[in-house]
Protein backbone atom coordinates (compact mmCIF):
# COMPACT_ATOMS: atom_id res chain seq x y z
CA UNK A 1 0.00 0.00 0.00
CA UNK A 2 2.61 2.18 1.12
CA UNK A 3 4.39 1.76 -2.85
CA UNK A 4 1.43 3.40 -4.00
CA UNK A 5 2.14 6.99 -2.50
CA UNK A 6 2.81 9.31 -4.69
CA UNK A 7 3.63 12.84 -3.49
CA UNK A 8 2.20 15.12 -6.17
CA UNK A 9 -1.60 13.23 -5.79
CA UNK A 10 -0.48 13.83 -1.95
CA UNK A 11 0.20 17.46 -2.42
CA UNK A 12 -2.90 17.86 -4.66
CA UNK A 13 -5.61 15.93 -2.57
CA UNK A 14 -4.16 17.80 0.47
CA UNK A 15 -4.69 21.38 -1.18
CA UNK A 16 -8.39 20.67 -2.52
CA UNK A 17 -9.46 19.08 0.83
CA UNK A 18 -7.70 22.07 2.86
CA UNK A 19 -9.73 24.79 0.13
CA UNK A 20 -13.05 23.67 1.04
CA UNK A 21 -12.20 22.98 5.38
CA UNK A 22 -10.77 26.48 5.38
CA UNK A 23 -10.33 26.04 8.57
CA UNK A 24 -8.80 29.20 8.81
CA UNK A 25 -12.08 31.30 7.22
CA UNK A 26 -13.72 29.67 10.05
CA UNK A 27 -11.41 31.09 13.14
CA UNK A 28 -14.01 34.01 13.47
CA UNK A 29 -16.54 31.09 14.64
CA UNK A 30 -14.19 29.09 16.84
CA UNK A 31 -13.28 32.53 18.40
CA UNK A 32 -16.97 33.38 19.05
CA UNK A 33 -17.54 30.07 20.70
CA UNK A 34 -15.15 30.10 23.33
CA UNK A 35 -15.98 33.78 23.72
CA UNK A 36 -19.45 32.20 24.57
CA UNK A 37 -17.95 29.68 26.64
CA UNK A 38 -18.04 27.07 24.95
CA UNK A 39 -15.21 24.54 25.12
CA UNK A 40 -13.12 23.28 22.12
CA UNK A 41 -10.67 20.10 22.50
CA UNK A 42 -8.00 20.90 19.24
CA UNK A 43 -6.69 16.86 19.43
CA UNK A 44 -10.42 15.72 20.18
CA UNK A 45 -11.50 17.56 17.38
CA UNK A 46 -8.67 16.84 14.97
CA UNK A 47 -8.81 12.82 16.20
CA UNK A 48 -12.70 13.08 15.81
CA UNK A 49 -12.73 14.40 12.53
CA UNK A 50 -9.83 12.44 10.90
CA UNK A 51 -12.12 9.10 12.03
CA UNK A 52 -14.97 10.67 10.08
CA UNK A 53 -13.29 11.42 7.63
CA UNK A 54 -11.82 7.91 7.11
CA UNK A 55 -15.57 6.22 7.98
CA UNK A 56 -16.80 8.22 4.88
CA UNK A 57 -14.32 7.21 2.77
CA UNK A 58 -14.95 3.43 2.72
CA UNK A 59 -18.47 2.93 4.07
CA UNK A 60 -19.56 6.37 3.96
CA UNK A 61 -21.85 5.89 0.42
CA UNK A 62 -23.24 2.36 2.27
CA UNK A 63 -24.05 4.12 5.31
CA UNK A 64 -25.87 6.48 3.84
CA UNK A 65 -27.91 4.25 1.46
CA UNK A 66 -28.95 2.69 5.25
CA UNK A 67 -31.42 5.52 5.74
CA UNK A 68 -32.10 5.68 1.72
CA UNK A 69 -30.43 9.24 2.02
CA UNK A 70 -28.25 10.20 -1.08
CA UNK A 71 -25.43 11.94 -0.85
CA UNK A 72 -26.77 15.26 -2.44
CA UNK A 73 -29.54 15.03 0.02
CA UNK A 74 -26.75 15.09 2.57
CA UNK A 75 -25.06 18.31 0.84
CA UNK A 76 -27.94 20.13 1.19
CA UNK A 77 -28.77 19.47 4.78
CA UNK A 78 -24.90 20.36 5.69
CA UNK A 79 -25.43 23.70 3.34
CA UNK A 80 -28.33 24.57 5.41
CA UNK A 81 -26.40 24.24 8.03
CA UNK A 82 -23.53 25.99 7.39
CA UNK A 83 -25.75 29.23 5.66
CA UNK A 84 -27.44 29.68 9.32
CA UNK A 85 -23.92 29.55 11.19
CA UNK A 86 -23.09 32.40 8.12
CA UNK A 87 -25.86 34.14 8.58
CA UNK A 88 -24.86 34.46 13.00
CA UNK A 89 -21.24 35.90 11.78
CA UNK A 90 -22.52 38.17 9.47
CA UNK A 91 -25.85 39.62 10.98
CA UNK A 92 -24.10 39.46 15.04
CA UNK A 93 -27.21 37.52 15.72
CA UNK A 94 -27.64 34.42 17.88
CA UNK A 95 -29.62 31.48 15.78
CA UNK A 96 -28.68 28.97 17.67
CA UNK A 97 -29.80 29.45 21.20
CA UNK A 98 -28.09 28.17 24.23
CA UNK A 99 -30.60 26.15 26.65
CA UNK A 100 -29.87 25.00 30.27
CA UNK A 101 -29.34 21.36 28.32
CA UNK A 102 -26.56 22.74 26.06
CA UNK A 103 -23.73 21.18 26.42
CA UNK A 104 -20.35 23.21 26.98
CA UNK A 105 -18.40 21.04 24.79
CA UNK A 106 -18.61 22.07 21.35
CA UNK A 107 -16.01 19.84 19.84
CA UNK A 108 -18.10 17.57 17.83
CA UNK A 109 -20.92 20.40 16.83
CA UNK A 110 -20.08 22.60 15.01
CA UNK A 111 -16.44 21.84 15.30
CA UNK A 112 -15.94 18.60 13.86
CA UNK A 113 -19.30 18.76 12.05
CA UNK A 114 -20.18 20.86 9.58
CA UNK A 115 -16.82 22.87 9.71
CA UNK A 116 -14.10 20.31 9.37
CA UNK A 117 -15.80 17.13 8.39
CA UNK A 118 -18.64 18.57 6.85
CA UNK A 119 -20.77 17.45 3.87
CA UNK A 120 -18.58 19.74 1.21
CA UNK A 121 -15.38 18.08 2.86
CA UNK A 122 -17.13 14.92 2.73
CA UNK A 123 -18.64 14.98 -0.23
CA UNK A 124 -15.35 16.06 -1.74
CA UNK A 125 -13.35 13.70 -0.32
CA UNK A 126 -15.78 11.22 -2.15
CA UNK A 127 -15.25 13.05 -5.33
CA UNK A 128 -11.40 12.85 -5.22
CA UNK A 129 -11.68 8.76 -4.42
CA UNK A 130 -11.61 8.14 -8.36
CA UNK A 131 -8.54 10.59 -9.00
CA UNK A 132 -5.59 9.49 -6.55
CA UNK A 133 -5.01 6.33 -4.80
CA UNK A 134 -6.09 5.85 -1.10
CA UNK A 135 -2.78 5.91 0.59
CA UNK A 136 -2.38 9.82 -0.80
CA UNK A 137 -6.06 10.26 0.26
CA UNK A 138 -5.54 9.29 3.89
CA UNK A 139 -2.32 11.19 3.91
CA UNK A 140 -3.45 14.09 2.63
CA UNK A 141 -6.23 14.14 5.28
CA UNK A 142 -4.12 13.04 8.26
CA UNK A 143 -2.22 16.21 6.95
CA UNK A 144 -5.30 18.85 7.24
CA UNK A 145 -6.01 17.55 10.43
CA UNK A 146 -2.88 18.21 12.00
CA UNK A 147 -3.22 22.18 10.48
CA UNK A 148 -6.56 22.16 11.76
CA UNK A 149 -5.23 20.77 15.28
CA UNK A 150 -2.71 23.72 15.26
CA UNK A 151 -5.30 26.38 14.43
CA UNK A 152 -7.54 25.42 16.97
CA UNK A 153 -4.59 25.13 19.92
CA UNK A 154 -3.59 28.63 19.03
CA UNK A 155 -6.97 30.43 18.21
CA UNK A 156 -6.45 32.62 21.47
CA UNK A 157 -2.49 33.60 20.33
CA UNK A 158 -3.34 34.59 16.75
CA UNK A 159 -6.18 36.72 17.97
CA UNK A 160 -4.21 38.29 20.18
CA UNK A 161 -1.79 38.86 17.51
CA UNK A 162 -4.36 40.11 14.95
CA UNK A 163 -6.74 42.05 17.72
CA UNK A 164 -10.44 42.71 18.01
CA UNK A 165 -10.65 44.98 15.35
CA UNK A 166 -9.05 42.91 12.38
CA UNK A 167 -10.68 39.82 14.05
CA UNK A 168 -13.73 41.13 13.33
CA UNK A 169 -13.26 42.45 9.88
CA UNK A 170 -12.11 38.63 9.11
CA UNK A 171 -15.64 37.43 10.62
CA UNK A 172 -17.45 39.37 8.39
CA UNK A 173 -15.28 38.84 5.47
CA UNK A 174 -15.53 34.81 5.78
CA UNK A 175 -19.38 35.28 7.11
CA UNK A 176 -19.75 35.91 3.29
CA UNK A 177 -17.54 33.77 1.76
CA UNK A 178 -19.33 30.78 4.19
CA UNK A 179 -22.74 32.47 2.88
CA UNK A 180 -21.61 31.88 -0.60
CA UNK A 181 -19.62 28.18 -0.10
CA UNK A 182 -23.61 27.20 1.28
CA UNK A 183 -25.04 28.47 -1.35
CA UNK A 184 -23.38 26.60 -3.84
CA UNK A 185 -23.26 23.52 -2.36
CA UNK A 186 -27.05 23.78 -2.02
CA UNK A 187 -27.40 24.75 -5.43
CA UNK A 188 -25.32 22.33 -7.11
CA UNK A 189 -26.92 19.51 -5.37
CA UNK A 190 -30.49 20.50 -5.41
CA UNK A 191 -29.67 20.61 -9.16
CA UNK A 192 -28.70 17.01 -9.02
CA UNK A 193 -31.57 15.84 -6.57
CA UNK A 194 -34.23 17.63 -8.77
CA UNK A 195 -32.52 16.36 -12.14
CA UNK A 196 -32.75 12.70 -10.64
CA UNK A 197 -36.28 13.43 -9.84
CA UNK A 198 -37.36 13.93 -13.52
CA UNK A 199 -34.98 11.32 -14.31
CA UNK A 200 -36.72 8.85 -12.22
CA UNK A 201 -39.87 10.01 -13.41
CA UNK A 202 -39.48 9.82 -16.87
């Protein structure tokens, strides 16, 4: 297995999958979270996410096909998601309310799901399967997770380092770009759901 790595796929897979994580577009949220105290675990999250990642890739399409859910329909529900997450950066508005039940730990949600593994990442990872051999694949993931493992342990320094002001600027700035990423992904695969509607019907 090991023969079959091949740096260039490595260096490509790792670049699309670290494009649509941007786990760095999303340090405005992690930053607002703990300012809400909530708690993030960076090797939880990284571990957590890497295991998803790797479930996906060999059983994810199986799993799925469980509860007859296809992966579009999957795409959209992250999208939907991710667009009301946007929509708290860019508006300063609270969507997601905090209950006496909450729990503290937001590792998994929204952490690990939708922002690192979520259903673009997964979906893409799923995309890529056909183009580059596993080994690269798992490498190239194993890779992201130990960036996104760093950018979570040092959220706190680099916002000192930045300060409010710029910090803010950034949330706005990726509020949009997430806005725009869920759109998309919505798009795209409500496109595919509806065309395999008519498909099926015709």
């Amino acid at each position: 297995m090991f023969q079959q790595f091949d740096f260039q796929q490595f260096v490509s897979a790792f670049f699309v999958l670290f494009a649509i994580i941007d786990i760095v577009g999303t340090m405005p949220i992690i930053i607002t979270l703990e300012k809400r105290g909530k708690k993030i675990y960076p090797l939880k999250a990284a571990l957590l996410s890497f295991a998803m990642f790797m479930i996906f890739l060999y059983v994810g399409e199986a799993f799925l096909k469980l509860f007859n859910v296809d992966i579009s329909s999957f795409a959209v529900a992250g999208s939907l998601i991710i667009f009301v997450m946007a929509l708290e950066m860019v508006l300063d508005i609270h969507i997601f309310k905090d209950t006496e039940d909450s729990p503290k730990d937001s590792t998994f949600f929204p952490i690990v799901f939708p922002l690192v593994a979520g259903a673009g990442a997964l979906t893409t990872l799923l995309s890529i399967r056909s183009q580059f051999h596993s080994i690269n694949i798992i490498a190239a993931v194993a890779a992201n997770m130990f960036v996104v493992y760093w950018i979570l342990r040092f959220a706190k320094n680099i916002k000192a380092m930045l300060g409010a002001g710029v910090i803010y600027m950034i949330q706005k700035f990726f509020g949009i770009i997430l806005l725009a990423i869920s759109v998309k992904l919505f798009t795209t695969n409500m496109t595919q759901i509806i065309e395999g509607f008519i498909h099926s019907a015709s």
